[in-house]
N, C-alpha and C. Protein backbone atom coordinates (compact mmCIF):
# COMPACT_ATOMS: atom_id res chain seq x y z
N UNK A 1 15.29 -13.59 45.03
CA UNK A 1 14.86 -12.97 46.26
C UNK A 1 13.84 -13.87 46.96
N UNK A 2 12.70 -14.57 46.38
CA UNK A 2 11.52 -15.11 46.45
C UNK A 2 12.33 -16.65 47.49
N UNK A 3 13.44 -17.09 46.26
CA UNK A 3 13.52 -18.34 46.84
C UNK A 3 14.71 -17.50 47.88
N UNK A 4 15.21 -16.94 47.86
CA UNK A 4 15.84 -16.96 49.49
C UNK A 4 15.32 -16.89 50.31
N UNK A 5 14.47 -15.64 51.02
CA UNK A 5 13.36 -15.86 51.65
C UNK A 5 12.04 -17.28 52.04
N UNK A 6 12.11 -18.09 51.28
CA UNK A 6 11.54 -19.39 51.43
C UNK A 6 12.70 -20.26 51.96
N UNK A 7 14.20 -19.88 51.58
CA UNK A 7 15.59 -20.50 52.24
C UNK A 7 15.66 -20.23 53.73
N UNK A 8 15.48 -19.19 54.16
CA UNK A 8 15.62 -18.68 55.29
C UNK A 8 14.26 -18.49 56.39
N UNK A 9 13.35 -18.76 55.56
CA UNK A 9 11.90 -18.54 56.21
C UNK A 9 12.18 -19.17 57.74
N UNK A 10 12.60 -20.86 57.92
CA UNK A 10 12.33 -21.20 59.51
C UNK A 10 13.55 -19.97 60.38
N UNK A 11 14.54 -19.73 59.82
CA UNK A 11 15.05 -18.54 60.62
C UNK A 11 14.42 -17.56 60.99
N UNK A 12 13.64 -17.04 59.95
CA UNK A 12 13.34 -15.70 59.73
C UNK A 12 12.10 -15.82 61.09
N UNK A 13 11.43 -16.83 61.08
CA UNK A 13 10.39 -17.28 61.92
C UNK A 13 10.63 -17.74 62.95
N UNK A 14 12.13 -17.77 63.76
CA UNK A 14 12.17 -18.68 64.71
C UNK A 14 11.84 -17.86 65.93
N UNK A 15 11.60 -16.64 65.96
CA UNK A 15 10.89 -16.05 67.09
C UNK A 15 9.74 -16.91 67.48
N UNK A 16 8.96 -17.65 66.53
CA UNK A 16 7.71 -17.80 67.37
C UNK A 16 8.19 -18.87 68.06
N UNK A 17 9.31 -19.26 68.11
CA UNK A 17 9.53 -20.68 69.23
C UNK A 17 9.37 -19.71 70.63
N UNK A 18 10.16 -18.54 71.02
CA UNK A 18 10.08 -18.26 72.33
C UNK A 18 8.52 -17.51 72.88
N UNK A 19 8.05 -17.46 73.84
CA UNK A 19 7.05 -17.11 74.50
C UNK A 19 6.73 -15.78 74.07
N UNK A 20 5.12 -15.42 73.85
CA UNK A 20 4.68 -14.40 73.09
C UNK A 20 4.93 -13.02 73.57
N UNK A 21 5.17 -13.17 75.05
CA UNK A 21 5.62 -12.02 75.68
C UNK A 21 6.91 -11.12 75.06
N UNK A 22 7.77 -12.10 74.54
CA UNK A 22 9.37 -11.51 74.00
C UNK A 22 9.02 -11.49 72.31
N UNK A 23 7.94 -11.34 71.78
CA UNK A 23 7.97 -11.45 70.49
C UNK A 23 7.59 -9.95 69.81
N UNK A 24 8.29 -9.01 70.35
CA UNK A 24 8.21 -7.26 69.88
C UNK A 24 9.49 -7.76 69.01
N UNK A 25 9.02 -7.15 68.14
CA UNK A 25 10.32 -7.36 66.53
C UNK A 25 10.55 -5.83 66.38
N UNK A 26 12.12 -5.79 66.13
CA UNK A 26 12.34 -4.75 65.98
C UNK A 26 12.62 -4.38 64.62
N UNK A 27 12.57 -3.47 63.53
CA UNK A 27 13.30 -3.13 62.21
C UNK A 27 13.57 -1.65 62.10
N UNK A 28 13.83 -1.54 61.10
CA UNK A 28 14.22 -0.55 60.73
C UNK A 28 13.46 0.72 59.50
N UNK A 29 14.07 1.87 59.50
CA UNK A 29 13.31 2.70 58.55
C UNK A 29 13.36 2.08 57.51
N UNK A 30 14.37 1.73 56.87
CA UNK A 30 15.29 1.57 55.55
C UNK A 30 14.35 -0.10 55.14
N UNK A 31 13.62 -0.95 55.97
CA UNK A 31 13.23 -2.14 55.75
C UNK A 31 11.89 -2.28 55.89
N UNK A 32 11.66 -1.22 56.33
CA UNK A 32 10.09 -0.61 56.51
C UNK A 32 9.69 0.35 55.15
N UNK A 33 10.56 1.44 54.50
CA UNK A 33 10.15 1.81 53.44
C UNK A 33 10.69 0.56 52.27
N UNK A 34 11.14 -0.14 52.30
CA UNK A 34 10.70 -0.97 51.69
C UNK A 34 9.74 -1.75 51.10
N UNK A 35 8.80 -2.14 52.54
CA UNK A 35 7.93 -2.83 52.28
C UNK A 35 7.06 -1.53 51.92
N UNK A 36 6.74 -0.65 52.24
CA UNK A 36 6.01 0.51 52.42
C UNK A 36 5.69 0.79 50.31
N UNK A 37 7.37 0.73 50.06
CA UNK A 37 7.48 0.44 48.49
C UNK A 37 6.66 -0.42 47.71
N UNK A 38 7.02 -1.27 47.78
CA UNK A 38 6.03 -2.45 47.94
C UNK A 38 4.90 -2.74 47.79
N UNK A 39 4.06 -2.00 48.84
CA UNK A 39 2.40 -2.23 48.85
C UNK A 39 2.04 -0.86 47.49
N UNK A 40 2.64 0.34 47.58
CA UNK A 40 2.76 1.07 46.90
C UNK A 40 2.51 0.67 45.27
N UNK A 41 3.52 0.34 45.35
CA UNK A 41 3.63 -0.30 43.68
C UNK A 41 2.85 -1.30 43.10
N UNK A 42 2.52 -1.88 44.05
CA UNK A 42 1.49 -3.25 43.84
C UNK A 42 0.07 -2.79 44.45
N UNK A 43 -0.41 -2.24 44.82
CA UNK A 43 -2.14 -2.19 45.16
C UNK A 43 -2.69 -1.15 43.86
N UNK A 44 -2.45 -0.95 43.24
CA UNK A 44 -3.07 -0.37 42.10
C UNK A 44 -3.47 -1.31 40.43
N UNK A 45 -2.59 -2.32 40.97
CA UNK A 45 -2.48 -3.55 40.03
C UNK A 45 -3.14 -4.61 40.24
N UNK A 46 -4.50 -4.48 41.34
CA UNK A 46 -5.45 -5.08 41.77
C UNK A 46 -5.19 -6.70 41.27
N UNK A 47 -4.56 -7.38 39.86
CA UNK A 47 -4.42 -8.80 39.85
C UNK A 47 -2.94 -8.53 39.04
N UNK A 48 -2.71 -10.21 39.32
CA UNK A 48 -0.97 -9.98 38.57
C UNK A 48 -1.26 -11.58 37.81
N UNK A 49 -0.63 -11.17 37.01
CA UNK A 49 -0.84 -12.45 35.58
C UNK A 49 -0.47 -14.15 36.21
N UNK A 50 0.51 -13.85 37.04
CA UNK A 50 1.13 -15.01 37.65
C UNK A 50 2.23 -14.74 38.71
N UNK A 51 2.82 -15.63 39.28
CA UNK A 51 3.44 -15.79 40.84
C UNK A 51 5.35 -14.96 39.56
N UNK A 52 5.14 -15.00 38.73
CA UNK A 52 6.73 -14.55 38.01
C UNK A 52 6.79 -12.87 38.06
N UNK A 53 5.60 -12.54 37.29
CA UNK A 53 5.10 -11.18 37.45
C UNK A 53 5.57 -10.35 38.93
N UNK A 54 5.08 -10.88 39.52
CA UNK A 54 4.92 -10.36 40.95
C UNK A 54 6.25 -10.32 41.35
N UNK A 55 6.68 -11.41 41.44
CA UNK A 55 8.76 -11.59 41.35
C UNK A 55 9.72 -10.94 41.07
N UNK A 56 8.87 -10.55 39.38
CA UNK A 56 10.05 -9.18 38.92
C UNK A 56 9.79 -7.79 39.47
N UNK A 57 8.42 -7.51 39.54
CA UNK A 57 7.97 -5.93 40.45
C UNK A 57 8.66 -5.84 41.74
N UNK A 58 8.81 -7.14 42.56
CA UNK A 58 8.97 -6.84 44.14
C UNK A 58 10.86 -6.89 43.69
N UNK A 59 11.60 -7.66 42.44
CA UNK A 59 13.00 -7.59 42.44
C UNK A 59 13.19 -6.17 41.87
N UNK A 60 12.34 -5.90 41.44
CA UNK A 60 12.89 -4.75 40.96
C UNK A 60 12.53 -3.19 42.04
N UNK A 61 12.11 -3.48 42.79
CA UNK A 61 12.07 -2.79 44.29
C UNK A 61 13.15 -2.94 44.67
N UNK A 62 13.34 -4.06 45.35
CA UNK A 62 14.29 -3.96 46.38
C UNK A 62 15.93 -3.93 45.46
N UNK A 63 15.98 -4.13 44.17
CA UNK A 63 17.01 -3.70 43.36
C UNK A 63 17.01 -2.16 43.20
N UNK A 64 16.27 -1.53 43.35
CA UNK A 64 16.73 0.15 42.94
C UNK A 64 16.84 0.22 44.39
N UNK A 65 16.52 -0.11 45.78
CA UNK A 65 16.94 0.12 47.19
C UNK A 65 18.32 -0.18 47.06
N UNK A 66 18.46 -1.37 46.53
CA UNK A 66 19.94 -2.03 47.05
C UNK A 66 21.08 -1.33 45.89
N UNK A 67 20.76 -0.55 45.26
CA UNK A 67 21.63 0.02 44.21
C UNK A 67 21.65 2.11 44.97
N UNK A 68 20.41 2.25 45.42
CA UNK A 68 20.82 3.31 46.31
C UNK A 68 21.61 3.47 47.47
N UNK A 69 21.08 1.86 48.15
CA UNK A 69 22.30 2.11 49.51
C UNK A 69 23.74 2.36 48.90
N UNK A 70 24.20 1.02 47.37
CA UNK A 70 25.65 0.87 47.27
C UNK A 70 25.88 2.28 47.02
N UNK A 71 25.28 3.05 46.17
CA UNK A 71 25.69 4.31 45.83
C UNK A 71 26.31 5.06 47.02
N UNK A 72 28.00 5.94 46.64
CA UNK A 72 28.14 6.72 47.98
C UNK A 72 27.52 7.88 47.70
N UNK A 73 27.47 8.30 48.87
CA UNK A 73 26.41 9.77 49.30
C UNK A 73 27.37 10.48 48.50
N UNK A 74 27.20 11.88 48.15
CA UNK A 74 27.94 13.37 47.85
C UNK A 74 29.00 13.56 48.78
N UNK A 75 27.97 13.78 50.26
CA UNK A 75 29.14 13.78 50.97
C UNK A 75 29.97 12.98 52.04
N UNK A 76 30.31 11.80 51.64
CA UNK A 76 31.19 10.74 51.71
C UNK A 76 32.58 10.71 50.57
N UNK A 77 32.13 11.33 49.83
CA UNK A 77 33.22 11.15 48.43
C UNK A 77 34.23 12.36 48.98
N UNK A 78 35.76 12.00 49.02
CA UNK A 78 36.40 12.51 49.24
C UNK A 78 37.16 13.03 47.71
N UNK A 79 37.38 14.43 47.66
CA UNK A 79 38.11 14.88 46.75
C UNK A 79 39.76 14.51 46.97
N UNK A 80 40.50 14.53 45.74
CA UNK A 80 41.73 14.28 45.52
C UNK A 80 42.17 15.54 44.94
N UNK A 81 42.83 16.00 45.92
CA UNK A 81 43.45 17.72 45.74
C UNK A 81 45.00 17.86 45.99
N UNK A 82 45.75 16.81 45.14
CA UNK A 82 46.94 16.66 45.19
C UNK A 82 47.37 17.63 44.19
N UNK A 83 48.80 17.85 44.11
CA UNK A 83 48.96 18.81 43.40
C UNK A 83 48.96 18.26 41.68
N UNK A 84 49.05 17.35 41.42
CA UNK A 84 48.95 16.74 40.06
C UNK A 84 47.27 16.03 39.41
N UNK A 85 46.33 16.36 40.48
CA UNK A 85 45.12 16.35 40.39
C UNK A 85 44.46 17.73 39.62
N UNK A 86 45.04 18.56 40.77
CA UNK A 86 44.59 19.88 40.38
C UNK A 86 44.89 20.34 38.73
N UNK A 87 46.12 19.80 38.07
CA UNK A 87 46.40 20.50 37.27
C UNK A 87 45.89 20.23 35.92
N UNK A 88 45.27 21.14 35.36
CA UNK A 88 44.85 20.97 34.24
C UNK A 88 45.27 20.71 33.05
């Protein structure tokens, strides 16, 4: 996660090339409780042993996010109510 984000950083940053006027960033709920996760989990842990530590807490955030989005909802799941389904 760490090194993609350092992969993508001049992208991620290339807003500041255009003029400060156009630089309102927009996101989202879903990328906002993220980070929101985040500070959460980590400000009670006032120091972290090393830069690896910190790596696995923030992967293991955004891994239980990214394992809730894949999950389908309840109601998205379509039942199979064929007649050879039904039968017991």
């Amino acid at each position: 996660m760490v090194k993609q984000l350092e992969k993508d950083l001049p992208e991620l940053l290339s807003f500041f090339s255009f003029p400060c006027a156009l630089w309102k960033l927009r996101t989202t709920n879903v990328i906002e409780r993220c980070f929101v996760e985040v500070r959460r989990r980590t400000r009670p842990m006032v120091c972290f042993v090393n830069v690896a530590s910190v790596d696995r807490i923030i992967f293991s955030i955004f891994n239980g996010f990214k394992r809730k989005v894949e999950r389908p909802h309840p109601s998205t799941l379509q039942l199979d109510v064929t007649p050879h389904a039904l039968h017991c």
